[in-house]
Protein backbone atom coordinates (compact mmCIF):
# COMPACT_ATOMS: atom_id res chain seq x y z
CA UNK A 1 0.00 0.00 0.00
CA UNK A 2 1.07 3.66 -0.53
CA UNK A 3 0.87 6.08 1.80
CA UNK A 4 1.19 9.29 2.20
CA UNK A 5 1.44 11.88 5.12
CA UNK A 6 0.75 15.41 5.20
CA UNK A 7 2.88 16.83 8.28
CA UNK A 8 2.34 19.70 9.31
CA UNK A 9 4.92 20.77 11.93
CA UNK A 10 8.44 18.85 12.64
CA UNK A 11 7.05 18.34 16.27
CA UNK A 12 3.63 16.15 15.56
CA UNK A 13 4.80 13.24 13.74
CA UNK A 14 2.88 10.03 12.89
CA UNK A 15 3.99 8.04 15.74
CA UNK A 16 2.57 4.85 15.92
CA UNK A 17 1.17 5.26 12.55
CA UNK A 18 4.31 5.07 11.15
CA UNK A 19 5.81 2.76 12.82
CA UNK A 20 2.75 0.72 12.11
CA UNK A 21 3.40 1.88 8.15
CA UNK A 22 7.27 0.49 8.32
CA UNK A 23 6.29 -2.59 10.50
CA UNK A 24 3.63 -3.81 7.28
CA UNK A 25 6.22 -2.57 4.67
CA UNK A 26 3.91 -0.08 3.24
CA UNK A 27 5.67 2.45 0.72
CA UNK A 28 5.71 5.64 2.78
CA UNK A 29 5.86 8.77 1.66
CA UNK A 30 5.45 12.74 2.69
CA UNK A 31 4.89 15.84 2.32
CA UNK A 32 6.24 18.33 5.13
CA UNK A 33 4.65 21.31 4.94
CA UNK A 34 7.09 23.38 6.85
CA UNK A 35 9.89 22.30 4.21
CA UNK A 36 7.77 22.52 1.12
CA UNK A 37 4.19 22.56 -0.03
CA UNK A 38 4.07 19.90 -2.78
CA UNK A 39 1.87 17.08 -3.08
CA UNK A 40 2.05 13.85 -4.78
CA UNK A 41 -0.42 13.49 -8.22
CA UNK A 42 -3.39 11.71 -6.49
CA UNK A 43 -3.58 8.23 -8.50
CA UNK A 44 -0.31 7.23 -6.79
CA UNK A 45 -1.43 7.47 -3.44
CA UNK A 46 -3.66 4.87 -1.70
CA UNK A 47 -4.30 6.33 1.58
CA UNK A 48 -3.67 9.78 2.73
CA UNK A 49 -3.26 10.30 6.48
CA UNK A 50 -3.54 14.16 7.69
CA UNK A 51 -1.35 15.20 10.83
CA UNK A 52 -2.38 17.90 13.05
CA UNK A 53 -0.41 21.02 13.83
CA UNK A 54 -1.28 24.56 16.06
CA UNK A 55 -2.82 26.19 13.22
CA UNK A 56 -6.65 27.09 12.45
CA UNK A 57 -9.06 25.72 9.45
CA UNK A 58 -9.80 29.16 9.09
CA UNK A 59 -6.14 30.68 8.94
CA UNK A 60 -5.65 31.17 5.24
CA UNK A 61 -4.64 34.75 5.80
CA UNK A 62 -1.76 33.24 7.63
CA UNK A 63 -1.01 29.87 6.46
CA UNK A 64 -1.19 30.54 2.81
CA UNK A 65 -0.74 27.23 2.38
CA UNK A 66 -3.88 26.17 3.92
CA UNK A 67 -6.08 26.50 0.15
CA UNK A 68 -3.69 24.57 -1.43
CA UNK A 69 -3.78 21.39 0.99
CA UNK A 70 -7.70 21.53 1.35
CA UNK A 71 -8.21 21.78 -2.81
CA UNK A 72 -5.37 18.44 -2.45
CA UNK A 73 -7.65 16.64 0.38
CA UNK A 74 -10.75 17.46 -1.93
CA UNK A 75 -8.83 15.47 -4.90
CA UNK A 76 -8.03 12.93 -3.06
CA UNK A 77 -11.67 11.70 -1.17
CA UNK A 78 -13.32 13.16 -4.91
CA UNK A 79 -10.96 9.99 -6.45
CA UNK A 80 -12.14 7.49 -3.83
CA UNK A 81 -8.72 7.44 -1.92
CA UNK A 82 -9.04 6.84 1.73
CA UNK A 83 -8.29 9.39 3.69
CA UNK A 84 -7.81 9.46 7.64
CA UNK A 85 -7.68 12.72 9.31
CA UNK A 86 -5.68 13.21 13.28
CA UNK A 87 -6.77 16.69 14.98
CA UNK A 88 -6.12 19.47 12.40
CA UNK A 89 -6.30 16.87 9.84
CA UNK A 90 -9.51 15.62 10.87
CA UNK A 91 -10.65 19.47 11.17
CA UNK A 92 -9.45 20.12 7.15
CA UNK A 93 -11.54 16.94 6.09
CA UNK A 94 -14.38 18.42 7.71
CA UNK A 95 -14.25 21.62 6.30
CA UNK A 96 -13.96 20.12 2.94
CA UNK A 97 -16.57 17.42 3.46
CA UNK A 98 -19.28 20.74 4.15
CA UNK A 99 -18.80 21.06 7.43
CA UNK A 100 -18.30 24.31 10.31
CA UNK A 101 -14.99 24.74 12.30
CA UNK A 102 -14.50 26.73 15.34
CA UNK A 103 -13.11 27.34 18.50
CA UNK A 104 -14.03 24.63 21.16
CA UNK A 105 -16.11 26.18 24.12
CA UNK A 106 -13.11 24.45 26.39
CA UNK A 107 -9.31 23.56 25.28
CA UNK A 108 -8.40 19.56 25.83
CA UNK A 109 -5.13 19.02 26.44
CA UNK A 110 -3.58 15.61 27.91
CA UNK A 111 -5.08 11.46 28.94
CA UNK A 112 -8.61 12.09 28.76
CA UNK A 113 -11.34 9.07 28.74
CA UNK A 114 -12.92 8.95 25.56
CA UNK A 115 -16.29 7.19 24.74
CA UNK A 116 -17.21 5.76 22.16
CA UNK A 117 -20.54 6.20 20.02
CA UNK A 118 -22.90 3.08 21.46
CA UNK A 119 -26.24 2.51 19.88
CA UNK A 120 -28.33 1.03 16.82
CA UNK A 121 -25.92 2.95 14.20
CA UNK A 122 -22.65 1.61 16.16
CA UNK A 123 -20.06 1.27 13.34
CA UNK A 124 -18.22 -2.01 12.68
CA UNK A 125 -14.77 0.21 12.10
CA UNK A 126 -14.98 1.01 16.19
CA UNK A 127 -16.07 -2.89 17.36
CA UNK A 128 -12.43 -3.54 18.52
CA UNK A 129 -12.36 -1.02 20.93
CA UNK A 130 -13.55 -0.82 23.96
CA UNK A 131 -16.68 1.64 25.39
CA UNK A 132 -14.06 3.69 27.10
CA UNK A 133 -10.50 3.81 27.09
CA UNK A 134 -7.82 6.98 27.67
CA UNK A 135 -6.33 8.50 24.99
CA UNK A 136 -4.02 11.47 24.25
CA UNK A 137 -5.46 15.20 23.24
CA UNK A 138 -4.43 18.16 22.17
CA UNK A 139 -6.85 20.59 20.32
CA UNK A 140 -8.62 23.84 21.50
CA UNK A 141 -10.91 23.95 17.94
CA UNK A 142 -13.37 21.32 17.00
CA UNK A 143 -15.73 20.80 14.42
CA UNK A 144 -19.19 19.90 13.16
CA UNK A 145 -20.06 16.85 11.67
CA UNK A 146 -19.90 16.78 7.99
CA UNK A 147 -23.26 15.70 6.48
CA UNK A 148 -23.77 11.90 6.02
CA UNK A 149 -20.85 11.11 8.56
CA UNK A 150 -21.75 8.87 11.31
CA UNK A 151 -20.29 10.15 14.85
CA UNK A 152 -17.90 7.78 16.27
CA UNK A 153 -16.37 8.77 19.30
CA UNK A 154 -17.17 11.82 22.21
CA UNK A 155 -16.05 13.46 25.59
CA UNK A 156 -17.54 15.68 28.13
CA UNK A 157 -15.24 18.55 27.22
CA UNK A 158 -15.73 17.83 23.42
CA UNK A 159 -18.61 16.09 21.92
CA UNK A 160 -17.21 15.41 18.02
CA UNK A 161 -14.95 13.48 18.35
CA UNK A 162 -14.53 11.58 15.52
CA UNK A 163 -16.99 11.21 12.41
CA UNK A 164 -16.86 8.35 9.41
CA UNK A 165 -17.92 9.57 5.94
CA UNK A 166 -18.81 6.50 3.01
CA UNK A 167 -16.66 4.33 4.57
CA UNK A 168 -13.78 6.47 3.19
CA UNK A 169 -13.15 8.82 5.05
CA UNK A 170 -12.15 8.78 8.94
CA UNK A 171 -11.72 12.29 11.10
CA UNK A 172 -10.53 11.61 14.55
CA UNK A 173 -9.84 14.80 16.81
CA UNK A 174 -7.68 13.00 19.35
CA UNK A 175 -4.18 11.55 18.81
CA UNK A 176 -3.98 7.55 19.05
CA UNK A 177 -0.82 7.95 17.26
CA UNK A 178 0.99 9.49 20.33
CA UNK A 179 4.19 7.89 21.15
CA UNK A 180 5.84 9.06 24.47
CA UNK A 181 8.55 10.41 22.45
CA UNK A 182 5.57 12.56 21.13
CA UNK A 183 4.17 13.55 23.78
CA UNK A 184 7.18 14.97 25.28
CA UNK A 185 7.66 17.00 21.95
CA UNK A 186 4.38 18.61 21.75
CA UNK A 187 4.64 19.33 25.92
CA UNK A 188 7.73 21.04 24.46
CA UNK A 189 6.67 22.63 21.98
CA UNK A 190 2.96 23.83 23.39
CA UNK A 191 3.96 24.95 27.14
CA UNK A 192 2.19 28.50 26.22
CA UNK A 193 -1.09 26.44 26.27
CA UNK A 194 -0.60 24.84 29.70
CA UNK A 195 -2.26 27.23 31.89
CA UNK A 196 -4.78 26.36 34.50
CA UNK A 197 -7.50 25.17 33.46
CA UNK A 198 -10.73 22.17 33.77
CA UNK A 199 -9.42 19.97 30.30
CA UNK A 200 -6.01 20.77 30.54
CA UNK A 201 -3.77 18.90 32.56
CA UNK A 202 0.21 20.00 33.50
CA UNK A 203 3.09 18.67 31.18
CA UNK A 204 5.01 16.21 33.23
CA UNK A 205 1.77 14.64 34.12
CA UNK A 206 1.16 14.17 30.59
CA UNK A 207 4.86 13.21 30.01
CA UNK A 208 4.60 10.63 33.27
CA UNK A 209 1.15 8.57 31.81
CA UNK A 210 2.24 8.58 28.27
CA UNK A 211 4.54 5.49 29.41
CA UNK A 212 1.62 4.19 31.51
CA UNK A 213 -0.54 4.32 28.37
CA UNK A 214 1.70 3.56 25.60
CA UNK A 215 1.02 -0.19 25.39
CA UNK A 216 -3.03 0.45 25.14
CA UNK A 217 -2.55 3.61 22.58
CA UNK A 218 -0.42 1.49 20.11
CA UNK A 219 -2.85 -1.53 20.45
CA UNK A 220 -5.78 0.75 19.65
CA UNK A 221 -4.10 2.95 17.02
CA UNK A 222 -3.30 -0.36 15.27
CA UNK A 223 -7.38 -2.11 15.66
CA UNK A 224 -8.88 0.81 14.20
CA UNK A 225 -6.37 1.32 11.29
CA UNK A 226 -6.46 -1.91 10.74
CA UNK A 227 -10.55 -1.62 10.74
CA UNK A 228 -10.03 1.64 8.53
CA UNK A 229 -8.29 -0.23 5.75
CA UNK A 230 -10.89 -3.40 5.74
CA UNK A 231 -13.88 -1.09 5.16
C-alpha cells in the first residue's frame, strides 16, 4: 500500500502510525509542509493520512498554504482514496466534506477518557475497541459533523470526536498515534497552552502517563487502522 502523510509541523509526527506503516512494509511517503508545499499526483497514493499542527481551518490569511492542501484533500476523497484525518487533519476533512470549524467552548489538552458512540448505528470500524478507554489530546478547535458522517467517538469537554464519511473517510480529533517520544515533543513545543484550566492537565503529568498508556494507545491505534483499511 502507498501512503502518504501530510505533516504539518516537525514536532507532531505520525507516531505509531508510522511505525505501524514500516512494521507492514507499506511504501511511505510525505509531504512536510514546513519544508515545502508539494503534493504527490493523487492516483499514486492509496491512503492519505492528515497530521495535526497549532494552526486554524480558518487561517488562510496566515497559512497561505492552507487552500492549497484543502483543494489536495478534496482530490483525493473526490478519487475514492481513503483518507484518515488526526486533529487538524480531521478538522481540514471536515471543512472540505461541508462542514463548520471553530473554537471549542473548552481547550483539551492531555489522557482524557474517551467514549465511544454506542447505539443502533454503532459502526463495525470502532467494534475492537472498547466503550471507554484513555487517549491522548491536544486541540482547542473542533468541528461539526460533515453531512452523512456517522459520529464515532465523544467526551464531556468535546462532543465530536470523531466522524466516518462513506466508509472512506475517517476524522478523529484526538491523537492515538501518540508515542511518548511525542508527547514529550508537543509538551515542548505547546507549554504556552498549559495554563490552569478544567481539560487541561500539567506537562510532566502528561509526560509521566504517556509510558503508563503507551502499550493500550499502540494496540488501539493499530485495531482501528487496521478496521479503517478493511472497510
Amino acid at each position: 500500500m502507498r501512503i502518504h502523510f501530510i505533516q504539518h509541523v516537525h514536532f507532531e509526527t505520525p507516531g505509531y502510525l508510522l511505525e505501524w506503516a514500516i512494521a507492514q512494509q507499506h511504501h511511505i511517503s510525505f509531504t512536510k509542509i514546513y519544508e515545502s508545499v508539494s503534493f504527490p499526483a493523487v492516483n499514486t497514493i492509496d491512503l492519505l493520512v492528515i497530521m495535526g499542527g497549532p494552526m486554524g481551518v480558518y487561517e488562510e490569511d496566515k497559512y497561505a498554504w492552507l487552500s492549497a492542501e484543502k483543494a489536495f484533500i478534496s482530490a483525493v476523497i473526490a478519487a475514492g482514496t481513503k483518507v484518515l484525518g488526526i486533529c487538524l487533519g480531521a478538522q481540514l476533512i471536515a471543512e472540505v466534506a461541508g462542514a463548520k470549524v471553530y473554537p471549542n467552548k473548552e481547550k483539551e489538552i492531555g489522557w482524557w477518557p474517551m467514549h465511544k458512540i454506542i447505539n443502533d448505528h454503532t459502526h463495525p470500524l470502532t467494534a475492537s475497541l472498547p466503550a471507554e478507554f484513555i487517549t491522548f489530546h491536544w486541540h482547542g478547535d473542533t468541528f461539526d459533523l460533515p453531512p452523512g458522517a456517522i459520529h464515532l467517538f465523544a467526551t464531556p469537554a468535546c462532543p465530536h470526536q470523531g466522524y466516518l464519511l462513506h466508509n472512506q473517510v475517517a476524522g478523529l480529533q484526538f491523537h492515538l498515534e501518540a508515542t511518548p517520544a511525542l508527547v514529550t515533543q508537543m509538551v515542548h513545543h505547546g507549554q504556552d497552552e498549559l495554563v490552569k484550566a478544567s481539560f487541561i492537565q500539567p506537562g510532566q503529568q502528561m509526560e509521566e502517563q504517556s509510558t503508563l498508556h503507551a502499550a493500550s494507545q499502540q494496540k488501539h491505534l493499530e485495531a482501528f487502522i487496521s478496521a479503517f483499511l478493511d472497510l
